[in-house]
Protein backbone atom coordinates (compact mmCIF):
# COMPACT_ATOMS: atom_id res chain seq x y z
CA UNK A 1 0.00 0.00 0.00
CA UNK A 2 1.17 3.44 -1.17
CA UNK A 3 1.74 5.75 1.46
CA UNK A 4 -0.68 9.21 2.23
CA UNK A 5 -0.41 12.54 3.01
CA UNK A 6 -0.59 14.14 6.37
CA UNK A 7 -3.05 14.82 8.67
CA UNK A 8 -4.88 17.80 10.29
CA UNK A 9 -2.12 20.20 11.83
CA UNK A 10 -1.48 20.70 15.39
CA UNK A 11 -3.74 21.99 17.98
CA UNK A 12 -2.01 23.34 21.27
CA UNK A 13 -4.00 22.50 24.33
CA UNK A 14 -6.49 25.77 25.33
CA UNK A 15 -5.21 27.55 27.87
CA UNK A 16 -7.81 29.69 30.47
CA UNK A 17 -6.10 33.32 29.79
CA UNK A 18 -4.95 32.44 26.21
CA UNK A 19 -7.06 33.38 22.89
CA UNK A 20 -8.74 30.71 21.17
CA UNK A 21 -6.33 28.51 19.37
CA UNK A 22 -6.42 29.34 15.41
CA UNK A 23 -8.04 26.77 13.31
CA UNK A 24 -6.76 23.79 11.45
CA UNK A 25 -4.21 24.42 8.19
CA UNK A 26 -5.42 22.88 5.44
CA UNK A 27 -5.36 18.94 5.18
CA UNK A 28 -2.91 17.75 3.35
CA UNK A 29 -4.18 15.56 0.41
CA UNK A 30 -3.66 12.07 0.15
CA UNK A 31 -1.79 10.32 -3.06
CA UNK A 32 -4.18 8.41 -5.24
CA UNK A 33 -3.47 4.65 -3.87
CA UNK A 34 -1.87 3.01 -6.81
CA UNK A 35 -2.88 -0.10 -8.42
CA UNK A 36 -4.05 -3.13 -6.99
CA UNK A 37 -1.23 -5.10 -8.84
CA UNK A 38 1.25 -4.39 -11.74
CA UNK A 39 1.74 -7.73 -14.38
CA UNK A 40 4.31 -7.57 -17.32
CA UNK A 41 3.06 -5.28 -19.86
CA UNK A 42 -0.66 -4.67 -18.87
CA UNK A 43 -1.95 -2.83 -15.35
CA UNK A 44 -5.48 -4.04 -14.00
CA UNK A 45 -7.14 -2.41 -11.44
CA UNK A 46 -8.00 -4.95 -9.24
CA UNK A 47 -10.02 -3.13 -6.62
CA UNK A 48 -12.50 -2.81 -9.78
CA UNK A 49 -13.34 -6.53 -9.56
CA UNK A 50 -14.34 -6.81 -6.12
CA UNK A 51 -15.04 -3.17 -4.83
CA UNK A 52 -12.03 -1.82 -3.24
CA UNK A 53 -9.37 -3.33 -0.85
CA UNK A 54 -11.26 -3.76 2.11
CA UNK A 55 -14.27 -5.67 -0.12
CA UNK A 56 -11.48 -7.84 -1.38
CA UNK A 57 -10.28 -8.82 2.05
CA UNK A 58 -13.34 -9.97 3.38
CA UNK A 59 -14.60 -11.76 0.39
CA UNK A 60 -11.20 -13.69 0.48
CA UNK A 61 -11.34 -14.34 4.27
CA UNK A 62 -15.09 -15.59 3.39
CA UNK A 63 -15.97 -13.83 6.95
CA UNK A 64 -15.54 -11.03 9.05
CA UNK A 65 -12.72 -9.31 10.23
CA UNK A 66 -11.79 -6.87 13.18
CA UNK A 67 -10.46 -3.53 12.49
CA UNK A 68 -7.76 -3.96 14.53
CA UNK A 69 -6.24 -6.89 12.58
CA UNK A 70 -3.29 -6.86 10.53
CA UNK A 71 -4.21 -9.79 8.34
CA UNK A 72 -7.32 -11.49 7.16
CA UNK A 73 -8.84 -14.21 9.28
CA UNK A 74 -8.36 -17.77 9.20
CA UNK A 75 -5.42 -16.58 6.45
CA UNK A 76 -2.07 -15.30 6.42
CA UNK A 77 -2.35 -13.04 3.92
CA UNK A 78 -1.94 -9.44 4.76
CA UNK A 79 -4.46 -6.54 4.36
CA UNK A 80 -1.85 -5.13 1.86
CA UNK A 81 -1.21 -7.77 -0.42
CA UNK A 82 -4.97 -8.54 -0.75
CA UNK A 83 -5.98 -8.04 -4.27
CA UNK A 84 -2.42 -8.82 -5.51
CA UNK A 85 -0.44 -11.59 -7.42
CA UNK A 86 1.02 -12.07 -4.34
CA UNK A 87 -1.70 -12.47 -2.01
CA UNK A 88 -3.75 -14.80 -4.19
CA UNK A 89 -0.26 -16.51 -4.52
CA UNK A 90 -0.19 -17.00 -1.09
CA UNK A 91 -3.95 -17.59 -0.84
CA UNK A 92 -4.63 -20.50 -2.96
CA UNK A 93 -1.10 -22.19 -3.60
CA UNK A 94 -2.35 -24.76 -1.15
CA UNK A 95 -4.73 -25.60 -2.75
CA UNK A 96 -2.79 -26.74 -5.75
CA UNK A 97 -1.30 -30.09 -6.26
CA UNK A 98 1.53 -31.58 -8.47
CA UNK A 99 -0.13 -35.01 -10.61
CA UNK A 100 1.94 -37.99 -11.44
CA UNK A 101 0.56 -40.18 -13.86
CA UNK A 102 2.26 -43.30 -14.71
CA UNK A 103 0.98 -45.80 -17.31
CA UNK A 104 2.82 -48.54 -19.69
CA UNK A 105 3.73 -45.44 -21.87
CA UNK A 106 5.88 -43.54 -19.16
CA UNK A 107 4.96 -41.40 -16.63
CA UNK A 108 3.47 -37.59 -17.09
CA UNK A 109 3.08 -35.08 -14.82
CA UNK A 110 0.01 -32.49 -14.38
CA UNK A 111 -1.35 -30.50 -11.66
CA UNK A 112 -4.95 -30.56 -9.85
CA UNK A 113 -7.06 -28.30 -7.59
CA UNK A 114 -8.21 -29.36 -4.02
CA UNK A 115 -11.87 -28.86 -3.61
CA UNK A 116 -12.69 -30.96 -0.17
CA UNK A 117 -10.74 -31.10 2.60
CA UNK A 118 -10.60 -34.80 2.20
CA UNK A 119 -8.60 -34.96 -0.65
CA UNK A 120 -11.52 -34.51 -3.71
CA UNK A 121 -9.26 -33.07 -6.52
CA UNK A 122 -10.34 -31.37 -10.24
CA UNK A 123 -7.95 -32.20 -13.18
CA UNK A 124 -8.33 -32.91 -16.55
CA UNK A 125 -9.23 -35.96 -18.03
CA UNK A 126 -5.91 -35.80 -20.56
CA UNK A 127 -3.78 -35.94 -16.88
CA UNK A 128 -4.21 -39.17 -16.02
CA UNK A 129 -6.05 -40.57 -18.89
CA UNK A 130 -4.86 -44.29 -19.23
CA UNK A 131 -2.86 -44.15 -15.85
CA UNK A 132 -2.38 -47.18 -13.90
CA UNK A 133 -0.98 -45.32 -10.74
CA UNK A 134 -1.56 -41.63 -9.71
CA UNK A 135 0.26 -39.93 -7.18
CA UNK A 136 0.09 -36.55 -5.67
CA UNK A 137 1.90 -33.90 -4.10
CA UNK A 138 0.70 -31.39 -1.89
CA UNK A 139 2.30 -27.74 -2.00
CA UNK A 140 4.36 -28.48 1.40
CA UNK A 141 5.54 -31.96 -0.27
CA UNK A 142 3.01 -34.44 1.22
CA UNK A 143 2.52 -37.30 -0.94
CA UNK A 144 -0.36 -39.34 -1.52
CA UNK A 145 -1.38 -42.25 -3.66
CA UNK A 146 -5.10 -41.16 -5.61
CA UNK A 147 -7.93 -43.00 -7.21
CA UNK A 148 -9.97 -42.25 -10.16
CA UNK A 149 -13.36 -41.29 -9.33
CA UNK A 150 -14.99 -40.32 -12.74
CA UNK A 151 -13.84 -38.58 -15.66
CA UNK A 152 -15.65 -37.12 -18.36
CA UNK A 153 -13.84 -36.56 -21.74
CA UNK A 154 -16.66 -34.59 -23.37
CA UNK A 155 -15.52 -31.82 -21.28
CA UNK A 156 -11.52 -33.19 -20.31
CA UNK A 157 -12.70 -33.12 -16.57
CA UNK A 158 -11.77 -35.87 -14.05
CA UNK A 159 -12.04 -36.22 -10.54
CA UNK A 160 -9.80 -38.09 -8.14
CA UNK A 161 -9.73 -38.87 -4.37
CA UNK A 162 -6.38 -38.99 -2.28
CA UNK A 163 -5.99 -42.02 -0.08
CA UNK A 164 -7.12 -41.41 3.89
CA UNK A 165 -6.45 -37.35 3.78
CA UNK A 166 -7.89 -34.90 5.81
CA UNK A 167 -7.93 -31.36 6.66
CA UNK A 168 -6.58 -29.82 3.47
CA UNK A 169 -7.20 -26.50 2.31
CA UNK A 170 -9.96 -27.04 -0.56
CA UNK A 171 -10.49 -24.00 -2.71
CA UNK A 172 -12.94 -21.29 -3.32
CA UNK A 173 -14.42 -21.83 -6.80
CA UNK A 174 -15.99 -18.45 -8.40
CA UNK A 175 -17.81 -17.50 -11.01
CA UNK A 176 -16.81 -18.21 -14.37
CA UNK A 177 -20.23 -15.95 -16.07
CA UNK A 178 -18.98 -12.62 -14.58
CA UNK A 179 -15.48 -13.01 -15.70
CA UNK A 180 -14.97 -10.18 -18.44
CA UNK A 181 -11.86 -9.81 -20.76
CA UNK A 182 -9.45 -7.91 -19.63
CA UNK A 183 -9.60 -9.50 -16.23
CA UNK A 184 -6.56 -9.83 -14.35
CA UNK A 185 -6.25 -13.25 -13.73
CA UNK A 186 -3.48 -15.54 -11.77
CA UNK A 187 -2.16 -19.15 -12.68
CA UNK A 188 -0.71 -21.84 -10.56
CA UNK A 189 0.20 -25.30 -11.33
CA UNK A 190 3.19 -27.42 -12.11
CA UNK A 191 5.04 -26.70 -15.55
CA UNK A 192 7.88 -29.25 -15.85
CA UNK A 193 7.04 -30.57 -12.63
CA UNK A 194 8.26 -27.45 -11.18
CA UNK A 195 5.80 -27.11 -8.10
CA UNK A 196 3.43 -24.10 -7.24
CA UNK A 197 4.86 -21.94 -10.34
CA UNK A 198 3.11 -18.70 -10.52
CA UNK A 199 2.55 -16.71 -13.28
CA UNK A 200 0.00 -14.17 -13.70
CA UNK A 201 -1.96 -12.22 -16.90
CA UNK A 202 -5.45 -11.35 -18.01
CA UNK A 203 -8.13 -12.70 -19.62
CA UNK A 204 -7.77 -12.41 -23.63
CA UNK A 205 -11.20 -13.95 -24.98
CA UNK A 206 -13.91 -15.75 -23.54
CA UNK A 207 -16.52 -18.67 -25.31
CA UNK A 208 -12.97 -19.82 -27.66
CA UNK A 209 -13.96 -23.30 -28.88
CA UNK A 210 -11.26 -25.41 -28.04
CA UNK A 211 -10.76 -29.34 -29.41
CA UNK A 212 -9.00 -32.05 -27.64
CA UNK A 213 -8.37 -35.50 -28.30
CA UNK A 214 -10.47 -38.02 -25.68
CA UNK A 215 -8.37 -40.98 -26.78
CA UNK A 216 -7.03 -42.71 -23.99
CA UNK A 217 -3.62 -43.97 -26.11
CA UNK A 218 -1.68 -41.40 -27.63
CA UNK A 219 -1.65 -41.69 -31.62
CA UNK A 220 2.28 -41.44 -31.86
CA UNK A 221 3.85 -44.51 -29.54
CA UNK A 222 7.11 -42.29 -28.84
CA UNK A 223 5.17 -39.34 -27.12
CA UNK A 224 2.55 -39.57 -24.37
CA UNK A 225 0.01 -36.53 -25.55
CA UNK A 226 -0.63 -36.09 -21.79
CA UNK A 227 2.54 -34.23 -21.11
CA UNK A 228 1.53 -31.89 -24.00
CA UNK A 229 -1.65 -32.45 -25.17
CA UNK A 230 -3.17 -31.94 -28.48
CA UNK A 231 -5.36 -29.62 -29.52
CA UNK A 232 -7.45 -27.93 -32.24
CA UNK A 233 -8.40 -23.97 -32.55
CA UNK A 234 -9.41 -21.95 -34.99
CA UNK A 235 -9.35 -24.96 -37.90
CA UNK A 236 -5.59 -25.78 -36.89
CA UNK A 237 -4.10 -28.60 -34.79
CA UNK A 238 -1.05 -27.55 -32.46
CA UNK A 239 0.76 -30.14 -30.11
CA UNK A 240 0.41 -33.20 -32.22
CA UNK A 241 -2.64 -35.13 -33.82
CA UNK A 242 -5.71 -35.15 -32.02
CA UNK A 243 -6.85 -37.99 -33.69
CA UNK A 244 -10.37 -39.16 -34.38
CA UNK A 245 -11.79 -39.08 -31.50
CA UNK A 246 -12.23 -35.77 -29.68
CA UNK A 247 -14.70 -33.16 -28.45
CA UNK A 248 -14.82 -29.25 -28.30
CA UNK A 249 -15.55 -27.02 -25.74
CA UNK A 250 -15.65 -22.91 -24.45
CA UNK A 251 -12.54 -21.99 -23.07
CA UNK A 252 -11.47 -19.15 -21.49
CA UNK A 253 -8.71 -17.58 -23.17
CA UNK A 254 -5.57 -15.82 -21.05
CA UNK A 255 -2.13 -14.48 -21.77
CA UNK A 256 -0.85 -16.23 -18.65
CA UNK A 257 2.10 -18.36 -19.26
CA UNK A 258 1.31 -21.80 -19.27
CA UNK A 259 3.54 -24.53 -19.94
CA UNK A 260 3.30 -28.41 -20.14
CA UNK A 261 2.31 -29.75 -16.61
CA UNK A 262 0.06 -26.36 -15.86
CA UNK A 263 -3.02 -28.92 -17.32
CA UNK A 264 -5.50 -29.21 -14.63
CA UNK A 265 -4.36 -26.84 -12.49
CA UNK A 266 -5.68 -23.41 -11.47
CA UNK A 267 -6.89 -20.32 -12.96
CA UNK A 268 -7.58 -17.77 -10.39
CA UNK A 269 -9.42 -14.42 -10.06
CA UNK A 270 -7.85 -11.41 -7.82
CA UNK A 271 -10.40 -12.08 -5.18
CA UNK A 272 -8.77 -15.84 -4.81
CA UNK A 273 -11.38 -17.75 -6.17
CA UNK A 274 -10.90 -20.61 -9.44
CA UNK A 275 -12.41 -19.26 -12.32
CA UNK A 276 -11.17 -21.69 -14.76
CA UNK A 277 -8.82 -25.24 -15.03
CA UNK A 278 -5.95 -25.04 -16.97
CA UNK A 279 -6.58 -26.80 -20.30
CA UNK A 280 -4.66 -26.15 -23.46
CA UNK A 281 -1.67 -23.93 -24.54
CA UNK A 282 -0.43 -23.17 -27.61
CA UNK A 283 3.29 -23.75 -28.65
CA UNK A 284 5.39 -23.18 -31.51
CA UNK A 285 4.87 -26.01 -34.43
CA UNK A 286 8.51 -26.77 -34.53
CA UNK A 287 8.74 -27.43 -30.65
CA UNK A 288 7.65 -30.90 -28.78
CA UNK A 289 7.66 -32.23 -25.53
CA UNK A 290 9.83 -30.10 -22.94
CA UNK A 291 11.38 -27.96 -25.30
CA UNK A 292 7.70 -26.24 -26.18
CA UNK A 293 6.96 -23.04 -24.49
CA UNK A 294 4.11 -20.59 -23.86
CA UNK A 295 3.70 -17.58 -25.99
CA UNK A 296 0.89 -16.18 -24.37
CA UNK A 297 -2.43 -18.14 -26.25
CA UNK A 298 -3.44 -20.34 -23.25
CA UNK A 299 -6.86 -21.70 -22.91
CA UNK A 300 -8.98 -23.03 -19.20
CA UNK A 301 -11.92 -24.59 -19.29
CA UNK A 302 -14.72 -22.29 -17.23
CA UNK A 303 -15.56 -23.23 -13.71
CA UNK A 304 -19.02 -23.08 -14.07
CA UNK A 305 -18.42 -26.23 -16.16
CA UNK A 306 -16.95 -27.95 -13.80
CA UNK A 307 -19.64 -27.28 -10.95
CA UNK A 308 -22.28 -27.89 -13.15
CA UNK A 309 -20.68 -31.92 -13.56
CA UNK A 310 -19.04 -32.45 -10.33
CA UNK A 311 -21.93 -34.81 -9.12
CA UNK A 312 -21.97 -36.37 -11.94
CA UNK A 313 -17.70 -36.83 -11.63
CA UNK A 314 -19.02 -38.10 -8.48
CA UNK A 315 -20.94 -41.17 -9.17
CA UNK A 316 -18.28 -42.18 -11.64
CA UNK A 317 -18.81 -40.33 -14.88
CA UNK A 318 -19.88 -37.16 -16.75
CA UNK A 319 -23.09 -35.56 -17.39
């Protein structure tokens, strides 16, 4: 938080023989607070999105807080770095997860989002499509063995249960309808199996109609399409062959740099609350596997997809 101005200016104490004090100097005025956050190349006002810092805390803290508190309750995260990269950072990285998938074509990695405190976790269906074991990681390094409950590849949505957990930090999920472009928007997940990797951008496009193979096999024996999945937009493929069979969905479109292993994991809005899982990015045509990169076209499928089918991920398949 920026600093202000000054106050009122100094009253002496009234004395019984002595004149009335003169009155007040002018009050000095206070700086314009500055932006909520600052990302590479674009400034958002995050205040905009939910009404100001003090709005933002207690939205985030989900209750009350006392004026006389530094930081928001049941959190760690600081009045000041509410509405920030940071304090979402700090907010909802654990409630991200790093996704091992192994299966007889090698082992992928991925990333998930807690949303129980018993271990329910959201990924996509390409993460551990065909996997014979899945483990997790928690962001403090726990590791847990997971099963499969459903998955639906009409919509590359699975859900998967961690072995006897409990008390986790499940996250808030938002509202993917009132997202608008131009959004700020945070990312966390697991690119190259690097753990809790932030990144941060806005929202480009919304309703983009993403394609994605739903085969279980990869088409090409010598790559496993989980680790960089392919894709169709806008009449081309990128990442691969998608093969015959595949479906299409809206996507939410962001700058945010995602990488190979984001899939699954989180896209977050300034208030701290998932607004999308991390789907599809686009990569140059003459890079594969760990050498592709993110140039800034990455797509998440919307939340309010995800809500809408979680019961149905729940009794073992999709709606």
């Amino acid at each position: 938080m920026w600093p202000g101005g000054g106050g009122p200016g100094f009253e002496p104490p009234a004395q019984h023989l002595a004149p009335p004090a003169p009155a007040p100097g002018p009050r000095s005025r206070r700086r314009a607070r500055g932006p909520a956050a600052l990302i590479a190349a674009v400034a958002i006002a995050a205040a905009a999105v939910g009404g100001g810092a003090s709005a933002l805390v207690g939205h985030l803290a989900g209750d009350g807080t006392s004026p006389g508190s530094g930081a928001v309750s049941g959190t760690t995260v600081s009045r000041s770095s509410a509405g920030t990269v940071a304090g979402v950072a700090e907010m909802v990285s654990p409630s991200i997860v790093e996704i091992s998938a192994t299966s007889g074509s090698g082992q992928s990695t991925g990333s998930g989002v807690i949303i129980t405190s018993n271990g329910e976790i959201v990924t996509n269906n390409h993460v551990i499509s065909g996997a014979d074991t899945v483990r997790v990681q928690l962001s403090d390094g726990t590791t847990y063995t997971a099963d499969v409950v459903g998955k639906d590849p009409d919509k590359d949505l699975a859900l998967i249960k961690l072995r006897n957990a409990s008390g986790l930090k499940a996250a808030a999920l938002g509202d993917s309808g009132s997202v608008g472009v131009g959004d700020q928007v945070v990312a966390i997940g697991s690119p190259e199996g690097l753990t809790g990797t932030v990144t941060s951008g806005i929202v480009s496009a919304l309703d983009r109609d993403v394609t994605v193979a739903k085969d279980e096999e990869p088409q090409d024996p010598q790559q496993d399409p989980r680790q960089n999945w392919p894709f169709e937009f806008g009449g081309q493929q990128f990442n691969g062959d998608t093969g015959d069979s595949k479906t299409t969905y809206k996507a939410i479109q962001t700058d945010a740099s995602l990488n190979p292993g984001n899939s699954g994991g989180a896209l977050i809005d300034m208030n701290g609350r998932i607004i999308g899982i991390n789907s599809a990015m686009y990569s140059p045509s003459s890079a594969t596997g760990s050498t592709a990169g993110s140039v800034g076209l990455g797509f998440a499928i919307p939340i309010d997809t995800v809500k809408a089918d979680l019961d149905s991920l729940r009794s073992g398949g999709g709606a």
